[in-house]
C-alpha atoms as a PDB file:
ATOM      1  CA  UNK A   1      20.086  -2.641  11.416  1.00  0.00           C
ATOM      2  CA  UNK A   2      16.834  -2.884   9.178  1.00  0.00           C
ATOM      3  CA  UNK A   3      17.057   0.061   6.636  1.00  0.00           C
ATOM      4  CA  UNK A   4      13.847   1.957   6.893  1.00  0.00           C
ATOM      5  CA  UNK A   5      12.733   1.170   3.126  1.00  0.00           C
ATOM      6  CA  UNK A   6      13.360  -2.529   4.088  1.00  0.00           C
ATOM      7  CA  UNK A   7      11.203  -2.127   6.791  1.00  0.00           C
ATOM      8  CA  UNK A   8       8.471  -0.731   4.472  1.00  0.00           C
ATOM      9  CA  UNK A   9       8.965  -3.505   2.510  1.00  0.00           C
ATOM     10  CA  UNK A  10       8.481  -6.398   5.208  1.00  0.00           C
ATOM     11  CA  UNK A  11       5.519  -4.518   6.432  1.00  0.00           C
ATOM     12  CA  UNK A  12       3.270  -3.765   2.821  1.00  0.00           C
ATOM     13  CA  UNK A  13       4.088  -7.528   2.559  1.00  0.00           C
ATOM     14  CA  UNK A  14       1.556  -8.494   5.035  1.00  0.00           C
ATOM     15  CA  UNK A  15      -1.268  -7.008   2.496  1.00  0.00           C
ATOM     16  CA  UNK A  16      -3.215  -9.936   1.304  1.00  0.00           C
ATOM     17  CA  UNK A  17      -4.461 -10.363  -2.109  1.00  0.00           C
ATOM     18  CA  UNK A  18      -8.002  -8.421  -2.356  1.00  0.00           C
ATOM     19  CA  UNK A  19      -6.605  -6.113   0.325  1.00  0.00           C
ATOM     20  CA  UNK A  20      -4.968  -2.443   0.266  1.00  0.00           C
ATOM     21  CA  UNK A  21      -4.042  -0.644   3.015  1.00  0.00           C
ATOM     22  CA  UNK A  22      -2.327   3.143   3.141  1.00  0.00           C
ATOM     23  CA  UNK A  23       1.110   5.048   3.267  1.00  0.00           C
ATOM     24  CA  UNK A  24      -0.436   6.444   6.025  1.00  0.00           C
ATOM     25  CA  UNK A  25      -1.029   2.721   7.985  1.00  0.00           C
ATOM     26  CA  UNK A  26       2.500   2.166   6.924  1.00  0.00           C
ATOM     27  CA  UNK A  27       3.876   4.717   8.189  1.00  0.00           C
ATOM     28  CA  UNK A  28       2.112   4.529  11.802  1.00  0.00           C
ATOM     29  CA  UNK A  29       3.120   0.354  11.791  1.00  0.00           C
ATOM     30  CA  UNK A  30       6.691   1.932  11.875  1.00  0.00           C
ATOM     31  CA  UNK A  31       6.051   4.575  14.357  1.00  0.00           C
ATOM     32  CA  UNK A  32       6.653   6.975  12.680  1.00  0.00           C
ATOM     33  CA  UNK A  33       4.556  10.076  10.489  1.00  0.00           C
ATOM     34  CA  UNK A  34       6.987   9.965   7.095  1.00  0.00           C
ATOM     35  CA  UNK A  35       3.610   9.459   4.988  1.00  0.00           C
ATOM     36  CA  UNK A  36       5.637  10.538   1.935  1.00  0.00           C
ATOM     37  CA  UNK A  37       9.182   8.374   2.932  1.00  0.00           C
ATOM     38  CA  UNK A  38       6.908   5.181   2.404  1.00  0.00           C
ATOM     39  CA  UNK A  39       5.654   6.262  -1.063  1.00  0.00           C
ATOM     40  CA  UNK A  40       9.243   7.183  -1.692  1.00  0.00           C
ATOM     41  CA  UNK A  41      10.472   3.711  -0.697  1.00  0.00           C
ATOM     42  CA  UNK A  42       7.729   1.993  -2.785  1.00  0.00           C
ATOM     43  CA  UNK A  43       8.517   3.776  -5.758  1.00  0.00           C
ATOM     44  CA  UNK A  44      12.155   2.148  -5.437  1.00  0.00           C
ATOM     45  CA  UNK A  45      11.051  -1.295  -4.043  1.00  0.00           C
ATOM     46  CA  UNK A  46      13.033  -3.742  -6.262  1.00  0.00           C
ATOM     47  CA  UNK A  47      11.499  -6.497  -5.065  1.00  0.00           C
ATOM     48  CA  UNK A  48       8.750  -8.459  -7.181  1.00  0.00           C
ATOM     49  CA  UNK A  49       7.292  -9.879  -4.371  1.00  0.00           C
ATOM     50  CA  UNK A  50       6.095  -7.055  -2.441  1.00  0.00           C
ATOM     51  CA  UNK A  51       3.217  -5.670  -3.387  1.00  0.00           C
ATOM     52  CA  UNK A  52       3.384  -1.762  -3.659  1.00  0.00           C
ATOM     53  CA  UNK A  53       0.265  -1.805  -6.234  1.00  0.00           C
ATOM     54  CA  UNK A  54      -1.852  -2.496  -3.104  1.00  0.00           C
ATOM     55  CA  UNK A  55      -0.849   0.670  -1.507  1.00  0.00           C
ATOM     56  CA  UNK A  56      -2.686   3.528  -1.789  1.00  0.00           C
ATOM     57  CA  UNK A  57      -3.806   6.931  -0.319  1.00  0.00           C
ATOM     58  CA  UNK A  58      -5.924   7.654   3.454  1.00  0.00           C
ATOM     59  CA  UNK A  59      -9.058   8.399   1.016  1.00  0.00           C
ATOM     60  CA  UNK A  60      -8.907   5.436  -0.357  1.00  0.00           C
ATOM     61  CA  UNK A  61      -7.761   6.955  -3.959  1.00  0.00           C
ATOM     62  CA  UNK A  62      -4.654   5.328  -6.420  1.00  0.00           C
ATOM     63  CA  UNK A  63      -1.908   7.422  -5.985  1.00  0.00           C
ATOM     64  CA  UNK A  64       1.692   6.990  -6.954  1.00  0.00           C
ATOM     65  CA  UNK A  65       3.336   3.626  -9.439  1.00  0.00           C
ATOM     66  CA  UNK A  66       6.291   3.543 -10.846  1.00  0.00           C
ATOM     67  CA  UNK A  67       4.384   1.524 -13.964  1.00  0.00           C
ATOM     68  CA  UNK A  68       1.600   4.490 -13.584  1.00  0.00           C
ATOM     69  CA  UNK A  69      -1.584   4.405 -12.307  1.00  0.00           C
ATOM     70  CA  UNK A  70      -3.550   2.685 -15.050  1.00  0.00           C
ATOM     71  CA  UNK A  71      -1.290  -0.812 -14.763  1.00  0.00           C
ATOM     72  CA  UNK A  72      -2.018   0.027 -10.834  1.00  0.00           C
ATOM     73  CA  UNK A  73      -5.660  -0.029 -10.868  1.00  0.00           C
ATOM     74  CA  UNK A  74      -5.609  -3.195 -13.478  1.00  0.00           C
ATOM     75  CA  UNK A  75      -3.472  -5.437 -10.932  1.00  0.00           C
ATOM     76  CA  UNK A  76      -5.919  -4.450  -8.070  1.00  0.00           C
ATOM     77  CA  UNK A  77      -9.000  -4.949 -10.279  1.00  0.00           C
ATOM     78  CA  UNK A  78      -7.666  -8.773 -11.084  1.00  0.00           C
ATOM     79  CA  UNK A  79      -7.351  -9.068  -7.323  1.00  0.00           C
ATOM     80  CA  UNK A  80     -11.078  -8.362  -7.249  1.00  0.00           C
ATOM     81  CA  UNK A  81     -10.770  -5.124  -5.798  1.00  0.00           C
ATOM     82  CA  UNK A  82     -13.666  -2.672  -6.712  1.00  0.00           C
ATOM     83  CA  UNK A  83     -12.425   1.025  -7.964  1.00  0.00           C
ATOM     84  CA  UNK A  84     -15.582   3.229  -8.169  1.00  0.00           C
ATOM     85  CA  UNK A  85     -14.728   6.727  -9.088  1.00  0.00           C
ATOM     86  CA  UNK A  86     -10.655   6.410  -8.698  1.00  0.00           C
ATOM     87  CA  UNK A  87     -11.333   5.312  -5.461  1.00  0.00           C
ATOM     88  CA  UNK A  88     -11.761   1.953  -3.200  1.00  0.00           C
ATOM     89  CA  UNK A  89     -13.619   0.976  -0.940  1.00  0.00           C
ATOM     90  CA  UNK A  90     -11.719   0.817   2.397  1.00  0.00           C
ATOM     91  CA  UNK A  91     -14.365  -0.460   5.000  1.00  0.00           C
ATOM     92  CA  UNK A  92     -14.506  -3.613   1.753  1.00  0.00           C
ATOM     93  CA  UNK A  93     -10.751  -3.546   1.129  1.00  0.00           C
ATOM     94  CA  UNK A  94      -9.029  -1.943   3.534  1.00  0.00           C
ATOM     95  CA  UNK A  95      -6.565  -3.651   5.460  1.00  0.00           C
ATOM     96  CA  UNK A  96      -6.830  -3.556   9.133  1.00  0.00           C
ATOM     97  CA  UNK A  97      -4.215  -4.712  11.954  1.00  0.00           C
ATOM     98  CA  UNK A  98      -4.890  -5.966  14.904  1.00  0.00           C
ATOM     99  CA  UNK A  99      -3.689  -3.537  17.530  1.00  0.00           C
ATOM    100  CA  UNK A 100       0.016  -4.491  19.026  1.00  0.00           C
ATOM    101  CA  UNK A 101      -1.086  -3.464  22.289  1.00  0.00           C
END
């Protein structure tokens, strides 16, 4: 069996470059409402190929790095994602799944 951070892994690995999506998104892609389990997970992810940087708060605001927020908002600005005010865009950058239904 998948270990739940693994899963949270595999999943914020299907965020493109440019995009961002939300613990929140993550969390409901598992099933599940542990908001605060993904951020924990992502602040341990040893893994240099998935990008946690991308992930960020349901407002759209930078929240939680391990490398702190300032390296966090550089890698998503050389992605070409916009941060006006501490916060993006999401209806520009926000990731959005197709339904599994």
């Amino acid at each position: 069996m998948t270990s739940f951070a693994e899963q949270v892994y595999r999943i914020c690995k299907q965020v493109p470059q440019g995009k961002v999506a939300s613990y929140k998104q993550i969390a409901e892609a598992l099933g599940t409402k542990a908001y605060q389990a993904v951020g924990q997970a992502l602040n341990k992810n040893p893994y240099r190929e998935v990008p946690c940087h991308r992930i960020i708060n349901a407002k759209g605001e930078l929240h939680g790095f391990a490398q702190g927020l300032k390296k966090k908002q550089r890698l998503l600005e050389a992605e070409g994602i916009q941060i006006v005010q501490g916060k993006v865009d999401l209806k520009k950058f926000g990731m959005h799944w197709k339904s599994q239904s």
